[in-house]
Protein backbone atom coordinates (compact mmCIF):
# COMPACT_ATOMS: atom_id res chain seq x y z
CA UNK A 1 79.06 117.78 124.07
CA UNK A 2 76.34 115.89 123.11
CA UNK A 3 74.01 114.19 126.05
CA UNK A 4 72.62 110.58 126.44
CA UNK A 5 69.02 109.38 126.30
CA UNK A 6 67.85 107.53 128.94
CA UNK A 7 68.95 103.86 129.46
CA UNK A 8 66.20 101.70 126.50
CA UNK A 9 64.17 98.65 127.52
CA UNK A 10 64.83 97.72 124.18
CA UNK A 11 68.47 97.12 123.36
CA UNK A 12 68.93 96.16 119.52
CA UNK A 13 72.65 94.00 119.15
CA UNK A 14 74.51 91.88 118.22
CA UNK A 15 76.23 88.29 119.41
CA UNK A 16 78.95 87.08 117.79
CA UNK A 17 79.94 83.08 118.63
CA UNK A 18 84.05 83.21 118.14
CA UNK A 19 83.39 79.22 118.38
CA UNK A 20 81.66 78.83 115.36
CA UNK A 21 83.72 81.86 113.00
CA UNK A 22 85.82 81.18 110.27
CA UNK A 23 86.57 84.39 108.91
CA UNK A 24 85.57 84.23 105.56
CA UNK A 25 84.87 87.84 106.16
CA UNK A 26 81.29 87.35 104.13
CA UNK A 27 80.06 89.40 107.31
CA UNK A 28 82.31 92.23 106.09
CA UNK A 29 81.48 92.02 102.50
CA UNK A 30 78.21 91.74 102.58
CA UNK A 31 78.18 94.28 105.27
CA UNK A 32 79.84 96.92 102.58
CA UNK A 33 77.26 95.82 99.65
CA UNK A 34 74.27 96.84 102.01
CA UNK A 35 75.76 100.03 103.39
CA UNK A 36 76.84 101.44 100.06
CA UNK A 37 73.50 102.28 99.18
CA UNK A 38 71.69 102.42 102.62
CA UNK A 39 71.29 104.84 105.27
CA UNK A 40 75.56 105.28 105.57
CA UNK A 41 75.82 105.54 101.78
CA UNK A 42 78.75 105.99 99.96
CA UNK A 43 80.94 103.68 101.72
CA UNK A 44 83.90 105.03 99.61
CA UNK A 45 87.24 103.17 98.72
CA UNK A 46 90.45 104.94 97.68
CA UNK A 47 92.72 103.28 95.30
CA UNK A 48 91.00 100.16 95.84
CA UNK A 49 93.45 98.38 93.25
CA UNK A 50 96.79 100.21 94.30
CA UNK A 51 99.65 98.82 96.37
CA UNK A 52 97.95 100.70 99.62
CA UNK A 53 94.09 100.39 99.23
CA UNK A 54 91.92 101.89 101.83
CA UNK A 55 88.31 102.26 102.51
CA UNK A 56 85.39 102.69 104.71
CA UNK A 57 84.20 99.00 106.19
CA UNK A 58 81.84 99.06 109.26
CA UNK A 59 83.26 95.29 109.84
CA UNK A 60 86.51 94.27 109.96
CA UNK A 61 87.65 90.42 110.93
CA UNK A 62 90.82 89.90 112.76
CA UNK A 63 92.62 86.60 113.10
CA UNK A 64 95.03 85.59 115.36
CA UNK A 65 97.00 82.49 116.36
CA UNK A 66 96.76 81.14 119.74
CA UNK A 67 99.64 79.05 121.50
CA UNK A 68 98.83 75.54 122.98
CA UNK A 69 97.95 76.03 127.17
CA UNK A 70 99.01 74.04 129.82
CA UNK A 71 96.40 72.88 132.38
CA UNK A 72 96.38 75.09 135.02
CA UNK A 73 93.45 76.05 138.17
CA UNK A 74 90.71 78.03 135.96
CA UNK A 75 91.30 75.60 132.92
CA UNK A 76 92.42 71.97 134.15
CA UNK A 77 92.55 70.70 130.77
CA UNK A 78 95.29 71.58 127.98
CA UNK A 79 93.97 73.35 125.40
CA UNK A 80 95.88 72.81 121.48
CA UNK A 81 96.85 75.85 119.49
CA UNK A 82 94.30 77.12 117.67
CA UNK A 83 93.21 80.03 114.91
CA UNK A 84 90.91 82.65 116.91
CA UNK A 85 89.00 84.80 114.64
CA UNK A 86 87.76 88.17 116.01
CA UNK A 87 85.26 90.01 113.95
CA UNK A 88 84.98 93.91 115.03
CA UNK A 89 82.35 96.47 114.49
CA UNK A 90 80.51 98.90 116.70
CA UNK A 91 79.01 97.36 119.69
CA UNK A 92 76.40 100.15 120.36
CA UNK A 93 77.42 100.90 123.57
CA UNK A 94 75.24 101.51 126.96
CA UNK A 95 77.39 105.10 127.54
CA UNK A 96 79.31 105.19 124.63
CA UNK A 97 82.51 107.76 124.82
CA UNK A 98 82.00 108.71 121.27
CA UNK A 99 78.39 109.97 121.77
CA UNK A 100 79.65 112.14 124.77
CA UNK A 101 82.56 113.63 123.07
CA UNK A 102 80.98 114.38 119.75
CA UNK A 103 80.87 118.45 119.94
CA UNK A 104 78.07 119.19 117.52
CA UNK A 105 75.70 116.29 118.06
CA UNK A 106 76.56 114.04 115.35
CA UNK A 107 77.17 111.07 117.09
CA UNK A 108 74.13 110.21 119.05
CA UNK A 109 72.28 107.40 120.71
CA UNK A 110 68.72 106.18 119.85
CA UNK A 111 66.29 105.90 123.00
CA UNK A 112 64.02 103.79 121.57
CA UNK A 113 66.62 100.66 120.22
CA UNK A 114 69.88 101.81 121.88
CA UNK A 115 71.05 102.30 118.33
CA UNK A 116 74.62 104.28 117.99
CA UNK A 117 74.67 106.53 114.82
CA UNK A 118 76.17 109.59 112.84
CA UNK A 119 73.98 112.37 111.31
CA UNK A 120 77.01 112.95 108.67
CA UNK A 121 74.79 116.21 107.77
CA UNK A 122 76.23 117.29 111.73
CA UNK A 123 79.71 115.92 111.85
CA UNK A 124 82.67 118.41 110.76
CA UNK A 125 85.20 115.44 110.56
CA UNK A 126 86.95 115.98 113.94
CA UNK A 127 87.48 112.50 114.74
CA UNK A 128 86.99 113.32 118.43
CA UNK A 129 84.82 110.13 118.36
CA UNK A 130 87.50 107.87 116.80
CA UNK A 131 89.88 109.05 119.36
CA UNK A 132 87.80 108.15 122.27
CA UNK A 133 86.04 105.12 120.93
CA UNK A 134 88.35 102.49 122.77
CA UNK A 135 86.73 99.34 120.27
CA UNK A 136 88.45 101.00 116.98
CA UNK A 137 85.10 101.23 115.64
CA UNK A 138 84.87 104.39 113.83
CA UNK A 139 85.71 104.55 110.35
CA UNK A 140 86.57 108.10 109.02
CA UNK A 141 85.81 108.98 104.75
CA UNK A 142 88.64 111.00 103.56
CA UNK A 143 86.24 111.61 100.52
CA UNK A 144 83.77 113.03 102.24
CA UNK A 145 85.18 114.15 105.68
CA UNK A 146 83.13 112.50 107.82
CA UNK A 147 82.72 109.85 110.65
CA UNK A 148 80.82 106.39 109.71
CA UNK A 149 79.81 103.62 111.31
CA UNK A 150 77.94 100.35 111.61
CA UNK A 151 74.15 100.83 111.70
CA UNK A 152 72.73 98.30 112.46
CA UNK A 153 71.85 97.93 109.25
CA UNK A 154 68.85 100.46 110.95
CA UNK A 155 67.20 100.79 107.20
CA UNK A 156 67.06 97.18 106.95
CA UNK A 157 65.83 95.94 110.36
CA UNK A 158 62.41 98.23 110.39
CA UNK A 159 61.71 97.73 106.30
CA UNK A 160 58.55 96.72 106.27
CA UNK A 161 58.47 96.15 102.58
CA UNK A 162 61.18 92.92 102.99
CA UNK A 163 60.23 89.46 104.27
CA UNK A 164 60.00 89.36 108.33
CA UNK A 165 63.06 86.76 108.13
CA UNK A 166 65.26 88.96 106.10
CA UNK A 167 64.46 91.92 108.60
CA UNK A 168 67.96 91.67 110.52
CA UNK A 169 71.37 92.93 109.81
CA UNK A 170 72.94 92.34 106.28
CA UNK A 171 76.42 90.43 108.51
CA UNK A 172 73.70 88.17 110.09
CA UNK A 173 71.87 87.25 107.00
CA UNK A 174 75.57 86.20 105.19
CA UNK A 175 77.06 84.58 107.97
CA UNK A 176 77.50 80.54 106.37
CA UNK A 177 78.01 79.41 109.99
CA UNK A 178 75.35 81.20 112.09
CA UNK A 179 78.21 82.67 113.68
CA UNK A 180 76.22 85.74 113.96
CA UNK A 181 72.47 86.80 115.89
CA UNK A 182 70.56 89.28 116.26
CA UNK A 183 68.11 90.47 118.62
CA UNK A 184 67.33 92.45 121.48
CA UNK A 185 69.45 91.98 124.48
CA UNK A 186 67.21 93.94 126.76
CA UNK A 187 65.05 91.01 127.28
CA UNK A 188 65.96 88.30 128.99
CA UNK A 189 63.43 86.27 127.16
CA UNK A 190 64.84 86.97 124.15
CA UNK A 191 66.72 83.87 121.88
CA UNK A 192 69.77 86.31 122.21
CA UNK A 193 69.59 86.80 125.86
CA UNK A 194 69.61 82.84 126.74
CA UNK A 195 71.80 82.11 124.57
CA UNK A 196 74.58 84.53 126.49
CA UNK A 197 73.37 83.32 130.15
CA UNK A 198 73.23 79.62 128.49
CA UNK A 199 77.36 80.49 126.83
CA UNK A 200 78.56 82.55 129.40
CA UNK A 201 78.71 85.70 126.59
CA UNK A 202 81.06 88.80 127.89
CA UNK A 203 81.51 91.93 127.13
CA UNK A 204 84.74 93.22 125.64
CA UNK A 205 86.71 95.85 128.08
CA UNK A 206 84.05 95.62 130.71
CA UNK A 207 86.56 97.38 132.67
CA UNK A 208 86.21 100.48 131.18
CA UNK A 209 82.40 100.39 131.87
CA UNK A 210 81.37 101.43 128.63
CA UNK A 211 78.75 98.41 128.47
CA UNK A 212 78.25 97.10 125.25
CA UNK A 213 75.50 95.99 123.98
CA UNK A 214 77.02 93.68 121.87
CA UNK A 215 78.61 90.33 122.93
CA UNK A 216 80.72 87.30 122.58
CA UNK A 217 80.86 84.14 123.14
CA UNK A 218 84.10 82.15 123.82
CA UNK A 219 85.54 79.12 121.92
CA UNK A 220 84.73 75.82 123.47
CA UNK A 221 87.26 74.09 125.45
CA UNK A 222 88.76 71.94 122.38
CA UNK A 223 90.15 68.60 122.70
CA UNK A 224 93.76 67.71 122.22
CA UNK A 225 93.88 63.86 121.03
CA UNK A 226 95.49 60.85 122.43
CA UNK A 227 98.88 59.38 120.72
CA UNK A 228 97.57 57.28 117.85
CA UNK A 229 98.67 53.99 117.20
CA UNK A 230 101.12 52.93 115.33
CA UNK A 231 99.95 52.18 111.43
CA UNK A 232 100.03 48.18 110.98
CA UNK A 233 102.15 46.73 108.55
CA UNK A 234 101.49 46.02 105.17
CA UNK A 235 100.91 42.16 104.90
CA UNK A 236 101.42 39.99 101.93
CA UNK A 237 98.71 39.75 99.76
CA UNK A 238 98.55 35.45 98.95
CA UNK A 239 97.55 35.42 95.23
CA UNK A 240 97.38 32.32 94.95
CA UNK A 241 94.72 32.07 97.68
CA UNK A 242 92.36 34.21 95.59
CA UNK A 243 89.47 33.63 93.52
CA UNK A 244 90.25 32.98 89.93
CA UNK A 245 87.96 36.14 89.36
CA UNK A 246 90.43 38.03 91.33
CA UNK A 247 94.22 36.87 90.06
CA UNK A 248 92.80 38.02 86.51
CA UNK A 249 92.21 41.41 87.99
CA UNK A 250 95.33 41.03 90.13
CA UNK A 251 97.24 40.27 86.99
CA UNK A 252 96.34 42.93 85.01
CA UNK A 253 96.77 45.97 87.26
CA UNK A 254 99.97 45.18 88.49
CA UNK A 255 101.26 45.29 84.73
């Protein structure tokens, strides 16, 4: 089984606002058009325009429906229902399971960024990783019979040859609503670190103490709206009252 590094100072992730996301999914897509010819490359798809297309995609974006609340001690005020969506990729783990569990090395975990990745030259396709990653993060190639995952976008981050601004994760760069940031959570200075002690950002599972790296912060309380009033009623227009500028106009569009 393969070991862990060290705990990093630095700690490269990610923090995803589910306030602000609107799954459009141009996270995911753009996400896939990066990592098809980067450090993951091939991201393969099979039968891509069949009734049961599958494929490799580092980030996936649920969305779910959530049911009008009640007021109650943690949450005094009602919320209204609301459309939640949830985008999912690896959150690069502390002690990730599916470093520990890898038995040839594959999987592994950067000391210097806190990184997770695959050395797909290493992995023999057991899927031990998938089955103990608890996030659903691992995505398995039945082309080439290996285990993939997000990087980081890792060749994109520490390309010196791009501008300094576009030096962050393809999702990040795509994301129309800023839903997405990037940084590194091992600082506490950092614009990512205040702005999870400033939204209250968690960690999903904590309970299984796997300590991601990556985090989220929750929707806003929202607002439900008072009763509005009832629409006046239409009064009758006085024609006669008008301008003659106006009963000419009045005239001809009511013919």
């Amino acid at each position: 089984m393969t070991d862990l590094p060290p705990p990093s100072k630095k700690k490269l992730g990610l923090v995803i606002d589910l306030d602000t996301c609107v799954g459009c999914h141009a996270c995911a897509v753009s996400c896939k058009e990066w990592n098809a010819g980067g450090f993951a490359a091939p991201l393969t798809d099979e039968k891509p325009y069949g009734k049961d297309p599958s494929g490799v995609w580092f980030n996936r974006v649920h969305s779910y429906e959530v049911a009008a609340t009640e007021g109650c001690a943690s949450s005094p005020t009602p919320q209204p229902a609301m459309t939640l969506h949830f985008p999912r990729s690896c959150l690069h783990c502390e002690t990730p399971a599916c470093v520990t569990v890898c038995p040839t090395g594959a999987s592994y975990k950067r000391a210097e960024d806190g990184i997770v990745l695959v050395d797909e030259d290493k992995c023999i396709g057991c899927k031990l990783c998938s089955w103990a990653c608890p996030y659903g993060a691992r995505e398995y190639s039945e082309v080439e019979g290996v285990m993939k995952k997000c990087t980081l976008c890792v060749d994109r981050i520490y390309n010196e040859n791009l501008a300094e601004s576009e030096r962050q994760p393809a999702c990040v760069q795509a994301c129309p609503t800023r839903a997405r940031h990037f940084g590194d959570l091992g600082d506490p200075e950092s614009k990512v670190s205040k702005l999870v002690a400033e939204r209250g950002g968690v960690d999903l599972l904590p309970q299984l103490g796997y300590q991601p790296v990556n985090k989220y912060l929750p929707p806003r309380p929202r607002r439900t709206g008072e009763p509005t009033a009832a629409a006046p009623q239409d009064e009758t227009l006085d024609t006669a009252a008008l301008p003659p500028m106006l009963r000419w106009l009045d005239r001809v569009l009511s013919r």
